[in-house]
Protein backbone atom coordinates (compact mmCIF):
# COMPACT_ATOMS: atom_id res chain seq x y z
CA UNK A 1 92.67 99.02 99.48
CA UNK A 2 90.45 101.03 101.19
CA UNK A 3 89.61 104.18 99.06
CA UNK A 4 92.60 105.92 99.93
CA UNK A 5 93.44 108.35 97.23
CA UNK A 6 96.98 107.80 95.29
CA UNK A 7 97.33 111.46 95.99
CA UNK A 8 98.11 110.99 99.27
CA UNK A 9 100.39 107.97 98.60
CA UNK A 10 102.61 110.43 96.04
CA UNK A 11 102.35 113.08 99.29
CA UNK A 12 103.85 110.77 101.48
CA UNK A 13 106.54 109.42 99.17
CA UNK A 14 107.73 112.73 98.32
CA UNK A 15 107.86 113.98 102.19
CA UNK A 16 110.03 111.05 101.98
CA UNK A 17 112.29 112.56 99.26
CA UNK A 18 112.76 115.83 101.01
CA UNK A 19 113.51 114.11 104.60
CA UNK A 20 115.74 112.20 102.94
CA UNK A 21 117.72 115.02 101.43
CA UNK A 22 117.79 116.78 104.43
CA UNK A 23 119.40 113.69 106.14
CA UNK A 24 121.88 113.90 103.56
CA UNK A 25 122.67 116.87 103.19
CA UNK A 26 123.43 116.96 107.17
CA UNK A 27 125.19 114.36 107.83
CA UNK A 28 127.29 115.71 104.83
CA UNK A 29 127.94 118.61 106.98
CA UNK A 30 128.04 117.11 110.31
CA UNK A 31 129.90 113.54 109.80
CA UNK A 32 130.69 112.97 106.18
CA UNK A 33 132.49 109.65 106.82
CA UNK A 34 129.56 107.93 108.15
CA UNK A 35 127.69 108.21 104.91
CA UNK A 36 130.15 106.36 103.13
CA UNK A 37 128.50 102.94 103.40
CA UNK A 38 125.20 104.77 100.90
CA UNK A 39 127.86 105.86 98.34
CA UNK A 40 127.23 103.64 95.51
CA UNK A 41 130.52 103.23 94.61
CA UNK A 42 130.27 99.52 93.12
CA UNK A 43 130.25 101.40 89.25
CA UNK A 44 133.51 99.66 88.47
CA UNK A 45 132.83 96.85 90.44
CA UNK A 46 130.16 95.85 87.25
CA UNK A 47 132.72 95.03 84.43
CA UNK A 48 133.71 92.62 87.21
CA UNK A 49 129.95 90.93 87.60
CA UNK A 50 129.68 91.25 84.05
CA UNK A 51 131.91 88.00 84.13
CA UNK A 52 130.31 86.58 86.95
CA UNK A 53 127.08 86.29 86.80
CA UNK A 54 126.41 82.99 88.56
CA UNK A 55 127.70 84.48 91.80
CA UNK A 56 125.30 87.92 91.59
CA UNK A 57 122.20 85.67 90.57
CA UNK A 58 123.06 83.59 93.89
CA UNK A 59 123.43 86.78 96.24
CA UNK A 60 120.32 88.48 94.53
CA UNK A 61 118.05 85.28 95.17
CA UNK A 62 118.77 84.90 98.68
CA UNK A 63 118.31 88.93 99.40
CA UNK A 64 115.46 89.29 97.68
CA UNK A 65 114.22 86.20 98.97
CA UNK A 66 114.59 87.36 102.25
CA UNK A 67 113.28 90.38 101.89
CA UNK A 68 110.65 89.09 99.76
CA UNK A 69 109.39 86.43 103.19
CA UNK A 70 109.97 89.40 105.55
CA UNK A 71 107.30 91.24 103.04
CA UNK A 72 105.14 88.25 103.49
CA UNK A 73 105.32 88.26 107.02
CA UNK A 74 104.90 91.97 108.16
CA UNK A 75 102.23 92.29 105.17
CA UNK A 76 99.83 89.02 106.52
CA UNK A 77 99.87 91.09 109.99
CA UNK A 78 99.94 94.38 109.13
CA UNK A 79 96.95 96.86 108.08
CA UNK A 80 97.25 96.67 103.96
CA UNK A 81 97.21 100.84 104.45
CA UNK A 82 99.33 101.38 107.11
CA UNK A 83 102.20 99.20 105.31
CA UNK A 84 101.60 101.30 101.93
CA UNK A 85 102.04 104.36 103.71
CA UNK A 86 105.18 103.16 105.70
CA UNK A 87 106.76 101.46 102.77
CA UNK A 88 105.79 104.72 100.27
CA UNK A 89 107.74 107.03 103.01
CA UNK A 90 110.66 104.63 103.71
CA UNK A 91 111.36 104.34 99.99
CA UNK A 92 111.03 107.94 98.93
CA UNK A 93 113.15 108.64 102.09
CA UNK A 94 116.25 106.50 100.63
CA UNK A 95 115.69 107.32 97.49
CA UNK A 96 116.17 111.23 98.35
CA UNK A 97 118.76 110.12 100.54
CA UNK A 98 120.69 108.21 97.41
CA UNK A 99 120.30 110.49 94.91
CA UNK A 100 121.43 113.56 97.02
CA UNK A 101 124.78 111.75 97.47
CA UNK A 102 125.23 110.66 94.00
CA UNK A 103 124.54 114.26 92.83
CA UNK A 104 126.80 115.98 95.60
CA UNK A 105 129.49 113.49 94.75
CA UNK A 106 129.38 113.15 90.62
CA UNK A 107 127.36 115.76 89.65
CA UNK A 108 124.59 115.42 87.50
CA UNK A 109 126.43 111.80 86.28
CA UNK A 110 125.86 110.67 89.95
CA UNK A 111 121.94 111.36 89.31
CA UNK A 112 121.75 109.53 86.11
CA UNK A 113 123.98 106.44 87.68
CA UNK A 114 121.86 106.37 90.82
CA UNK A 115 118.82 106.65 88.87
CA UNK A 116 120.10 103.57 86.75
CA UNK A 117 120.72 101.60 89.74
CA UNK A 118 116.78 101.11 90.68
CA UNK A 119 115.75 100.73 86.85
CA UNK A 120 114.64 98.66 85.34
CA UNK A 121 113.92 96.39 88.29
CA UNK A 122 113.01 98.51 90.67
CA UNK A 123 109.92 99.11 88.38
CA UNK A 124 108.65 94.99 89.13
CA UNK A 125 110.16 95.37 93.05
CA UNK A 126 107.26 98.25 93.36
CA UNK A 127 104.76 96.39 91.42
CA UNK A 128 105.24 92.74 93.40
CA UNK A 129 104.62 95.00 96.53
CA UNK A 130 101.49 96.55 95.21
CA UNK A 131 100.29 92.87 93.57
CA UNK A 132 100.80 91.81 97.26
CA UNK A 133 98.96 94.93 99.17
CA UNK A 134 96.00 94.56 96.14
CA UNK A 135 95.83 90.54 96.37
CA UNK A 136 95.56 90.75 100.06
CA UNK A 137 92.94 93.19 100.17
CA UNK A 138 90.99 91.35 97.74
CA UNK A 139 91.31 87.94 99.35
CA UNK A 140 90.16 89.30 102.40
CA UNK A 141 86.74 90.51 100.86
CA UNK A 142 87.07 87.59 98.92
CA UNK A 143 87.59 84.66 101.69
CA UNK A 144 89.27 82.35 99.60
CA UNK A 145 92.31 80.84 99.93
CA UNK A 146 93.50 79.93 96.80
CA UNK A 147 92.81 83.40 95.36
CA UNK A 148 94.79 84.70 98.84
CA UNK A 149 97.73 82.20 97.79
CA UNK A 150 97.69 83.21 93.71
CA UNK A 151 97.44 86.50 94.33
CA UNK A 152 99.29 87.61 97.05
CA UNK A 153 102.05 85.16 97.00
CA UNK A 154 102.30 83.50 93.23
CA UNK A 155 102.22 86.71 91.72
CA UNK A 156 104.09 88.40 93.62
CA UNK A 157 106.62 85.63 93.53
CA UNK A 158 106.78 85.93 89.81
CA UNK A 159 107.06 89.66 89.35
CA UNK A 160 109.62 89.53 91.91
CA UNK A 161 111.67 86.77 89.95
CA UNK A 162 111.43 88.98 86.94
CA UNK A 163 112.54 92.03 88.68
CA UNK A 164 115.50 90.20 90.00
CA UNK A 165 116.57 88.38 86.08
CA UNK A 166 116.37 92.14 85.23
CA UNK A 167 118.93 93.24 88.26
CA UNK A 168 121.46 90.11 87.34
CA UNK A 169 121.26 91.00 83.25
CA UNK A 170 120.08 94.57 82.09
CA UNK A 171 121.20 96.46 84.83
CA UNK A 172 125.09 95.52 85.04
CA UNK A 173 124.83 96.17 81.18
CA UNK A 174 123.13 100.04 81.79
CA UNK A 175 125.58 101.07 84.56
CA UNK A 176 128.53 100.05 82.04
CA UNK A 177 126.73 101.75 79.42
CA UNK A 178 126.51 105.14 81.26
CA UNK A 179 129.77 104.80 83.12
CA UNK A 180 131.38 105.42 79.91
């Protein structure tokens, strides 16, 4: 990308955070109920996709696949800087928003299970994104389109795929782990 320092990326990200919070902590104030549907209350719900597995791997494929194509097709049209920035601040902003309600409904527990919920595969979702934003910027200096293709979809593809093996077998087996 252009020479945009990652200062400013971590800047915008954690103005994300703290808007976040605030919206939180807020609407904990104003209308509690409504922040229900964040609550990540599908703890117990693991032991249960523990034992099925099949049906998790199924729903993860299609929604990350989805989200994955809508990536692809807001990233080919959109400035490569521009879509950093917005998806930098969007993420920091739920992930203030998500760990503010963990922590004001489990205590510190709620951080650490919250925390647990975007590891490890939350790690290769960030990467694929970046793979995308750096392949696309270099296949546009570039000019050819079977670098554009490798690197911005292929790799991306595959990082993504790990990310989501990761979601379907380590992470069920962490939440359990620190739900005890």
């Amino acid at each position: 990308m252009k020479e945009v320092r990652i200062s400013r990326f971590i800047f915008c990200g954690f103005i994300g955070i703290i808007l976040g919070t605030l919206f939180a902590n807020g609407m904990m104030h104003w209308k509690p109920e409504s922040l229900e549907i964040f609550v990540l209350d599908q703890y117990p719900v693991y032991s249960w996709v523990l034992q099925e597995r099949r049906a998790l791997a199924g729903y993860l494929f299609r929604q990350r696949g989805f989200q994955f194509l809508g990536l692809l097709a807001v990233g080919f049209f959109c400035n490569s800087v521009l879509l950093a920035f917005v998806l930098t601040f969007f993420g920091g902003f739920i992930w203030g928003m998500l760990l503010s309600l963990e922590t004001m409904r489990l205590g510190i527990q709620g951080l650490l299970l919250a925390v647990a919920c975007f590891l490890p595969q939350g790690i290769f979702y960030v990467l694929a994104v970046f793979l995308f934003l750096l392949g696309k910027e270099n296949g546009s200096r570039e000019g050819k389109k079977g670098t554009v293709v490798l690197q911005c979809i292929v790799l991306p593809l595959v990082v993504t795929v790990i990310g989501i093996l990761l979601e379907i077998y380590i992470s069920p087996e962490l939440l359990q782990w620190l739900e005890k």
